[in-house]
Protein backbone atom coordinates (compact mmCIF):
# COMPACT_ATOMS: atom_id res chain seq x y z
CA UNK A 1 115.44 109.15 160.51
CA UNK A 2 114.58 111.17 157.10
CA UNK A 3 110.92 112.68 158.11
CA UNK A 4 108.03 113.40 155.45
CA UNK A 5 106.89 116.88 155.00
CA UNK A 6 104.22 116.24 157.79
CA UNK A 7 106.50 116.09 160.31
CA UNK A 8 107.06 119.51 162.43
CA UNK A 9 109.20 120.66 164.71
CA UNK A 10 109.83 123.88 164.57
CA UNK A 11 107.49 126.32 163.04
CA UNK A 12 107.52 129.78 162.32
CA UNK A 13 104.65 131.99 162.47
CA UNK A 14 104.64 136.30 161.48
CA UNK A 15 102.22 138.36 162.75
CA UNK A 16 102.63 135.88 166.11
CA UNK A 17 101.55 138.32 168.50
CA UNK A 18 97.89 138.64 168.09
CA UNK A 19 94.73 137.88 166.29
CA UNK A 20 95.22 134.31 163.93
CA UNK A 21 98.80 134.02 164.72
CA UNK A 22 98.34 133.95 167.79
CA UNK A 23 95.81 131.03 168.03
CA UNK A 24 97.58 129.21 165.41
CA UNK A 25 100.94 129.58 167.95
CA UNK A 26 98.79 127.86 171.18
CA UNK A 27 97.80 125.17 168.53
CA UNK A 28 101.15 124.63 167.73
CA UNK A 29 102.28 124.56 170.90
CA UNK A 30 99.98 122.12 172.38
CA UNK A 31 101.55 119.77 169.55
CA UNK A 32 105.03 120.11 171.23
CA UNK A 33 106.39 122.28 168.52
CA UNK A 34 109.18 124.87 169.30
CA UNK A 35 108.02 127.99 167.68
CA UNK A 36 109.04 131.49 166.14
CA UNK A 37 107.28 134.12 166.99
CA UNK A 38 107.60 136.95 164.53
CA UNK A 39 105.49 140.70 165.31
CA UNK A 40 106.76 143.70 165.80
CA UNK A 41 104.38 144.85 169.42
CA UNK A 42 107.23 143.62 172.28
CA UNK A 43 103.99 143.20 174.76
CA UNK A 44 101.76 140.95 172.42
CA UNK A 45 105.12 138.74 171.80
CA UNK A 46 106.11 138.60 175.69
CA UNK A 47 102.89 137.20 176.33
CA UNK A 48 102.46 135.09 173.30
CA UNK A 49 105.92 133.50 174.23
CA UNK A 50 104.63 132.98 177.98
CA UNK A 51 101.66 130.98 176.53
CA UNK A 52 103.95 128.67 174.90
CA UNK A 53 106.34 127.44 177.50
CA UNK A 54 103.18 126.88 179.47
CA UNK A 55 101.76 124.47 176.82
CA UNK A 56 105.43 122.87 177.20
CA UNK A 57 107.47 124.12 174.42
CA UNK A 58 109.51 126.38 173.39
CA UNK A 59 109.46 130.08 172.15
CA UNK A 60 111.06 132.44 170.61
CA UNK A 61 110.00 135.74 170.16
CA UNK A 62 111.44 138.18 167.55
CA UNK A 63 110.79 141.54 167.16
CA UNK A 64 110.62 141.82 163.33
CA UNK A 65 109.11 143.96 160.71
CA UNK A 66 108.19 141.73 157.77
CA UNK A 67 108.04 144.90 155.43
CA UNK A 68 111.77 144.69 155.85
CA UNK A 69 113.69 141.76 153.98
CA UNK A 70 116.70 142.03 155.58
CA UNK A 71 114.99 142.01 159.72
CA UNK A 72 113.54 138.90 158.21
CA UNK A 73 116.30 137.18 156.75
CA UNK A 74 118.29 137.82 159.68
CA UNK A 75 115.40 136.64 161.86
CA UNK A 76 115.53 133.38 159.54
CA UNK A 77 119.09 132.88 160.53
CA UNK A 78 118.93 132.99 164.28
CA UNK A 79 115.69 130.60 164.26
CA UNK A 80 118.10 127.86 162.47
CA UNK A 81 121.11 128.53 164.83
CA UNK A 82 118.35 129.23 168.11
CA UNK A 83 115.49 125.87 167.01
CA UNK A 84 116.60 123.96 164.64
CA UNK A 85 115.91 123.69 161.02
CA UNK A 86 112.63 125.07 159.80
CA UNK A 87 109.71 123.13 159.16
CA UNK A 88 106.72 125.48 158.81
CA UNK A 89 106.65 128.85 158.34
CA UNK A 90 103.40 130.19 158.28
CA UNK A 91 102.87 134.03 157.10
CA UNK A 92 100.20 135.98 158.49
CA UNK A 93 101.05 139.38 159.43
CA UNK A 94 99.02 142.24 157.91
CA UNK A 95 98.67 145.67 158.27
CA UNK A 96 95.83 148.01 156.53
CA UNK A 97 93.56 150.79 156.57
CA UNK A 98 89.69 151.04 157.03
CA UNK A 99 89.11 153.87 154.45
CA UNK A 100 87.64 154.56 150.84
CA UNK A 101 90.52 154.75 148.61
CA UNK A 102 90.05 158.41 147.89
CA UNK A 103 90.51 158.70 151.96
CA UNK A 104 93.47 156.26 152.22
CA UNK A 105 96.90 158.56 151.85
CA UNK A 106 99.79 157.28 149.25
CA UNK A 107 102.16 156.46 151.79
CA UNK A 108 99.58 154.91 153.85
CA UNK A 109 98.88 152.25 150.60
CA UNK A 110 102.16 152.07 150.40
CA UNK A 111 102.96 150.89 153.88
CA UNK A 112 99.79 148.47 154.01
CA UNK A 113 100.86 147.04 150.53
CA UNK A 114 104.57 146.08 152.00
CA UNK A 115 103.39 144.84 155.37
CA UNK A 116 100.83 142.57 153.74
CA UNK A 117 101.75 141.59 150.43
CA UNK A 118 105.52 142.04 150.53
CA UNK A 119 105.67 140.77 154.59
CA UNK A 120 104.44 137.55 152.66
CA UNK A 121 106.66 137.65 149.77
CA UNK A 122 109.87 137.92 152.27
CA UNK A 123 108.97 135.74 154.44
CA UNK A 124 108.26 132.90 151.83
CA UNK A 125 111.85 133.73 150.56
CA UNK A 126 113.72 133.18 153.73
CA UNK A 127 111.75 130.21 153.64
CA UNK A 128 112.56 128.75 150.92
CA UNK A 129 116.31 129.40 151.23
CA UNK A 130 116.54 127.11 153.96
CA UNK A 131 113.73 124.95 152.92
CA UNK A 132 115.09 124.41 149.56
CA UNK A 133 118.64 123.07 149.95
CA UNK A 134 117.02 120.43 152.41
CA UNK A 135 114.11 119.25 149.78
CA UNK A 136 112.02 119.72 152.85
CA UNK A 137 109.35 122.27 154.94
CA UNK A 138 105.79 123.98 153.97
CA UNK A 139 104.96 127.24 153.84
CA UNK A 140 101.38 128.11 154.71
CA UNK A 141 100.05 131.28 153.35
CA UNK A 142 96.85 133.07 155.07
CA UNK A 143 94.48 134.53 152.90
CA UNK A 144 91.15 135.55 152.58
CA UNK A 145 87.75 135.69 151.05
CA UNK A 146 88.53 139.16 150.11
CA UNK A 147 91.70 137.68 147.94
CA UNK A 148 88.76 136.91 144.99
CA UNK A 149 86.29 139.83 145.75
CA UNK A 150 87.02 143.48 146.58
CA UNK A 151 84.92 145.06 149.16
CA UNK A 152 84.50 149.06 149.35
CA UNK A 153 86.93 150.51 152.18
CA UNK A 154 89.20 147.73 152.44
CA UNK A 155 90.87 148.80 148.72
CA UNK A 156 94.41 148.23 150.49
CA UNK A 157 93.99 145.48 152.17
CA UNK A 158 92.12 143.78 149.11
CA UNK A 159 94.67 144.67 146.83
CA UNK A 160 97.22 142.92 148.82
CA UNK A 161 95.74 139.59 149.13
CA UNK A 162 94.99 139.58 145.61
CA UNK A 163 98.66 139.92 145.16
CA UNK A 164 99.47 137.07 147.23
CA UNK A 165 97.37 134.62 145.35
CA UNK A 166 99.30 135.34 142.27
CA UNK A 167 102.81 135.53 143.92
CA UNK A 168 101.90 131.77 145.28
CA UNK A 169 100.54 130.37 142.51
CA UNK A 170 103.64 131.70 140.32
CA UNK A 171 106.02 130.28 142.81
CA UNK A 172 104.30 126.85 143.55
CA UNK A 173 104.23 125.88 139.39
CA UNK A 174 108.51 127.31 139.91
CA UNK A 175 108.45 124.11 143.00
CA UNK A 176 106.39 121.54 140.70
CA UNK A 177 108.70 122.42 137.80
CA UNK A 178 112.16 122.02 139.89
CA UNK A 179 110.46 118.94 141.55
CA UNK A 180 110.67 119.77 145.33
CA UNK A 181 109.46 118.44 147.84
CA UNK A 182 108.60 121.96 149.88
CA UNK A 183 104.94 122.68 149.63
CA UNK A 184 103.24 125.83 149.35
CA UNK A 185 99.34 126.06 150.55
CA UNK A 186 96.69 128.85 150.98
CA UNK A 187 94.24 129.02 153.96
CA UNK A 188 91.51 131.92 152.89
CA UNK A 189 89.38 133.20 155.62
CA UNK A 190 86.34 134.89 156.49
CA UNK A 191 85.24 137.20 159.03
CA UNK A 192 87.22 137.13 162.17
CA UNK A 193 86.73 138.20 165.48
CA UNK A 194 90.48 139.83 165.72
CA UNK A 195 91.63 142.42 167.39
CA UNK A 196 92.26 144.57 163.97
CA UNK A 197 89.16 146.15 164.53
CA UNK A 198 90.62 148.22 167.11
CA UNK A 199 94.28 148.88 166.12
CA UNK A 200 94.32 149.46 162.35
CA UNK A 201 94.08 153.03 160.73
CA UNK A 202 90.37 154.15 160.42
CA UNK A 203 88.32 157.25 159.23
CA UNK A 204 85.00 155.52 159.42
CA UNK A 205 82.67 157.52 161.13
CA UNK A 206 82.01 154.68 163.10
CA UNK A 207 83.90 151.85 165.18
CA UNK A 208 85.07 149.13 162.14
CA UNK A 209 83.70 145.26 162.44
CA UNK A 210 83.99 142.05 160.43
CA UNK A 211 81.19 141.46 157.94
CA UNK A 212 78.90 138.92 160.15
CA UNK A 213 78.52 136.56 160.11
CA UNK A 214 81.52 136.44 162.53
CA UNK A 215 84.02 133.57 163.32
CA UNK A 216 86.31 133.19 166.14
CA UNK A 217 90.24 133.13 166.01
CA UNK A 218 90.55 129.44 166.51
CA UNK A 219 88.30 128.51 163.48
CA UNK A 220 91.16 129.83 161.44
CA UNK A 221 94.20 128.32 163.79
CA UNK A 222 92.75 124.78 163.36
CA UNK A 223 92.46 125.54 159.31
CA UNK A 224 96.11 127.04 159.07
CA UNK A 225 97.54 123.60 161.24
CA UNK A 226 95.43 121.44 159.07
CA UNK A 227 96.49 123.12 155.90
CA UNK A 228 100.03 122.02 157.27
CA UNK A 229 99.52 119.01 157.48
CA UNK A 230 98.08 118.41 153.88
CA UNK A 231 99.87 121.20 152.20
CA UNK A 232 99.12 118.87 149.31
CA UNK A 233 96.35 121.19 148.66
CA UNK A 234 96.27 123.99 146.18
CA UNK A 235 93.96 125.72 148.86
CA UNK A 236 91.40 125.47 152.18
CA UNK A 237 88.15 127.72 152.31
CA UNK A 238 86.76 128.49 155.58
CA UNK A 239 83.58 129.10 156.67
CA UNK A 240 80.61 128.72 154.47
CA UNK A 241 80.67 132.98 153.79
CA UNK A 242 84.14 132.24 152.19
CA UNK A 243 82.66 129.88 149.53
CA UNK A 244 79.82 131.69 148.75
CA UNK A 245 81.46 135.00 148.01
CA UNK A 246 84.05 133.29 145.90
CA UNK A 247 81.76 131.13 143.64
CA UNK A 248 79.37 134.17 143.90
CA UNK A 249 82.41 136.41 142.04
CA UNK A 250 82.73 134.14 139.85
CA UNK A 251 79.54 133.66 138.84
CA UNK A 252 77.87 136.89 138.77
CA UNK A 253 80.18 139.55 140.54
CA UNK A 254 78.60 142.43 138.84
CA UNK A 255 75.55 141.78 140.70
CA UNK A 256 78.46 141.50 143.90
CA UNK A 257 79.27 144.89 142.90
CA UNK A 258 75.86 146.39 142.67
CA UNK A 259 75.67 144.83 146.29
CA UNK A 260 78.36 145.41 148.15
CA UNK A 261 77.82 149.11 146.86
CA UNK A 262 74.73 149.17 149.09
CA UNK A 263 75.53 147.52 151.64
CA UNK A 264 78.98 147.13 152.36
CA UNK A 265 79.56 150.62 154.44
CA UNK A 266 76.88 149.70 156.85
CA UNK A 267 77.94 146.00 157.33
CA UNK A 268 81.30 147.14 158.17
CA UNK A 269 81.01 149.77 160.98
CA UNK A 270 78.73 149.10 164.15
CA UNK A 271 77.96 151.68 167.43
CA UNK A 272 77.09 155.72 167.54
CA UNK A 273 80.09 158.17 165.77
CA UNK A 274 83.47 158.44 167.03
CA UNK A 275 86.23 160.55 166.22
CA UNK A 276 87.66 160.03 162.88
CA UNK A 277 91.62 159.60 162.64
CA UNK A 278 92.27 157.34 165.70
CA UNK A 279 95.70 156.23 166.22
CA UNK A 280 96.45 152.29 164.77
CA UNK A 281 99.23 150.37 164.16
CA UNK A 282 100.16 151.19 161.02
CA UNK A 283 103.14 152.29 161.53
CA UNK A 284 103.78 151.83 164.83
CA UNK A 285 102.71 148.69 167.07
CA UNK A 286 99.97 149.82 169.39
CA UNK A 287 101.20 146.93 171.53
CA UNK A 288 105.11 147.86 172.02
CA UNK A 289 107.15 147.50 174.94
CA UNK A 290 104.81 148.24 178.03
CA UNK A 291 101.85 148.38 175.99
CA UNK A 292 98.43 146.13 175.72
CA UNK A 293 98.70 142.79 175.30
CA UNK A 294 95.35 142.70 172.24
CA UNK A 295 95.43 138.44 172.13
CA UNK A 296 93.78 136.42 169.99
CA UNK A 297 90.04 137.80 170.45
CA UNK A 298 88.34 141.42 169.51
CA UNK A 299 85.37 142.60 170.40
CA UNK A 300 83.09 140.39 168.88
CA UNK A 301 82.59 137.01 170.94
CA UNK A 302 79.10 137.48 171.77
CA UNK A 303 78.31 138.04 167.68
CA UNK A 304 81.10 135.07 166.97
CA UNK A 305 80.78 131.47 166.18
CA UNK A 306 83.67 129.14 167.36
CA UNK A 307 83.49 126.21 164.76
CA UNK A 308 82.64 126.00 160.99
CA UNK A 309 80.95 122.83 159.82
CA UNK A 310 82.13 123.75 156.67
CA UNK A 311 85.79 124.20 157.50
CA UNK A 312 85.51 120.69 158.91
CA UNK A 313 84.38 118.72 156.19
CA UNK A 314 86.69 120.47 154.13
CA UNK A 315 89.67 119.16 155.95
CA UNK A 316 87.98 115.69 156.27
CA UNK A 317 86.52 115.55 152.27
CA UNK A 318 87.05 111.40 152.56
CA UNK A 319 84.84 111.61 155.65
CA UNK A 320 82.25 113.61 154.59
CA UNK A 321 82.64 111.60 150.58
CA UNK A 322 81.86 108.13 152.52
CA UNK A 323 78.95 109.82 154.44
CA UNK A 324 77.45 111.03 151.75
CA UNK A 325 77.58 107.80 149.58
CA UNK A 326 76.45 105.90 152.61
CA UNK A 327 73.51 107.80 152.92
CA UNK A 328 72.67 107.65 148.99
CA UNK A 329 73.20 103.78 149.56
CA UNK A 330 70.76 104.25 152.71
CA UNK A 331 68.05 105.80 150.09
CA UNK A 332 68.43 103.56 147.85
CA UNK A 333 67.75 100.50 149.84
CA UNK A 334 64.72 102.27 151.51
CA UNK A 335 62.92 103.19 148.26
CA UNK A 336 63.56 99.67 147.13
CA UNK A 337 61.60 98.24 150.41
């Protein structure tokens, strides 16, 4: 039976092992959906992996560093021989560094740059070489907020998911133009309660935090499985915080600027001093073979909120279109008694 581009059964997701990956893999696996599991920490995988056979499907973790093309292309090949052709393939793994730029070493914005920004660009290759002979699959990329508006000490990170809005859009017109049927969405994100806070690179004086307000994990798993599902769309913004700071840059971003100048240091660290140069994952997983398992969640539940009004009626626009006219109807025929 030929299936329509809705249909998944195996997906693939980078970055698997902790933080948004790893809600968006216990979504997926509730659905029945045999999954990849791409991340480079061996304890964060193991676990991740565990949590899918006991939703009732089937993992399979790969230890894989998305900065390389060839671990992922080879890690492409063993998930068609291993699951089956791929469906989705959802790329989320990032690495980065809390730091001004002047602060932030070459080969450090090097490193975060090719984790990030190339991680993406590989993985959408492999991708699409075994999407594209089939006409068939969706590839969900996972931005963020910060892909339209710089913020001060996130200059590598920024950078990066600037990048990937470009690379996507340039690669999505290539699909339309050749006529395929693989789709290529973006899921952009705002503050997340993820465990990055306490395993990337930092020389803040104090311990790093999301810019409240704060969502959790699984406000951004239940946008990324959405977004699969209607990769139709060009994008999906999540979280009222995300639309407000991109229309804001668009409409008056040196006032942004003037901001963020002011405030964006404070709103980005939280408790007393700490020692500056802690270790992070950078190059290394913190979560490697015996190591901590980080899951989904950081530090931040308490400060968190675990749904986005806004994220839903953005997945359900004919839902929330009908309400709205029905209540302008309802208006209507009340100022006319």
């Amino acid at each position: 039976m030929r299936r329509n581009r809705q249909d998944v059964r195996v997906a693939v997701v980078t970055g698997a092992s902790a933080g948004v990956g790893r809600a968006t893999v216990r979504l997926l696996a509730e659905q029945g959906i045999a999954i990849a599991l791409l991340a480079r920490g061996r304890a964060g995988l193991d676990a991740a992996a565990e949590e899918v056979r006991a939703a009732g499907s089937r993992p399979l973790p790969i230890e894989v560093d998305v900065a390389d093309y060839e671990q992922v292309a080879a890690a492409g090949k063993r998930i068609e021989a291993e699951l089956g052709p791929i469906d989705l393939w959802v790329n989320d793994a990032f690495s980065s560094v809390f730091a001004t730029f002047q602060e932030t070493r070459p080969e450090e914005f090097r490193r975060a740059t090719e984790v990030t920004y190339l991680g993406c660009v590989h993985g959408t290759r492999v991708a699409l070489d075994h999407m594209t002979p089939r006409n068939h699959g969706t590839i969900v990329q996972v931005g963020s907020a910060l892909a339209y508006r710089g913020i001060p000490l996130q200059s590598a990170y920024c950078g990066a998911k600037h990048a990937i809005v470009g690379f996507t859009e340039a690669v999505r017109c290539e699909l339309l133009h050749e006529g395929s049927k693989v789709r290529v969405t973006m899921v952009h994100m705002p503050a997340l309660n993820t465990p990055q806070f306490d395993w990337l690179v930092s020389r803040l004086p104090r311990h790093a935090q999301p810019v409240p307000p704060i969502y959790e994990p699984i406000v951004a798993a239940r946008a990324i499985v959405a977004a699969a599902k209607r990769p139709e769309r060009r994008a999906y913004w999540v979280g009222m915080p995300t639309v407000l700071t991109i229309l804001g840059n668009r409409v008056v971003p040196g006032l942004l600027d003037r901001y963020l100048a002011r405030t964006g240091y404070s709103s980005q660290q939280t408790g007393p001093p700490i020692a500056g140069d802690r270790p992070g994952n950078l190059w290394r997983p913190l979560d490697g073979p015996g190591g901590h398992d980080y899951g989904a969640r950081g530090d931040f539940s308490d400060r968190s909120h675990g749904r986005s009004p806004q994220a839903w009626l953005s997945r359900h626009r004919l839902v929330a279109t009908a309400g709205l006219v029905c209540a302008g109807l309802g208006v209507l025929a009340w100022r006319r008694h």
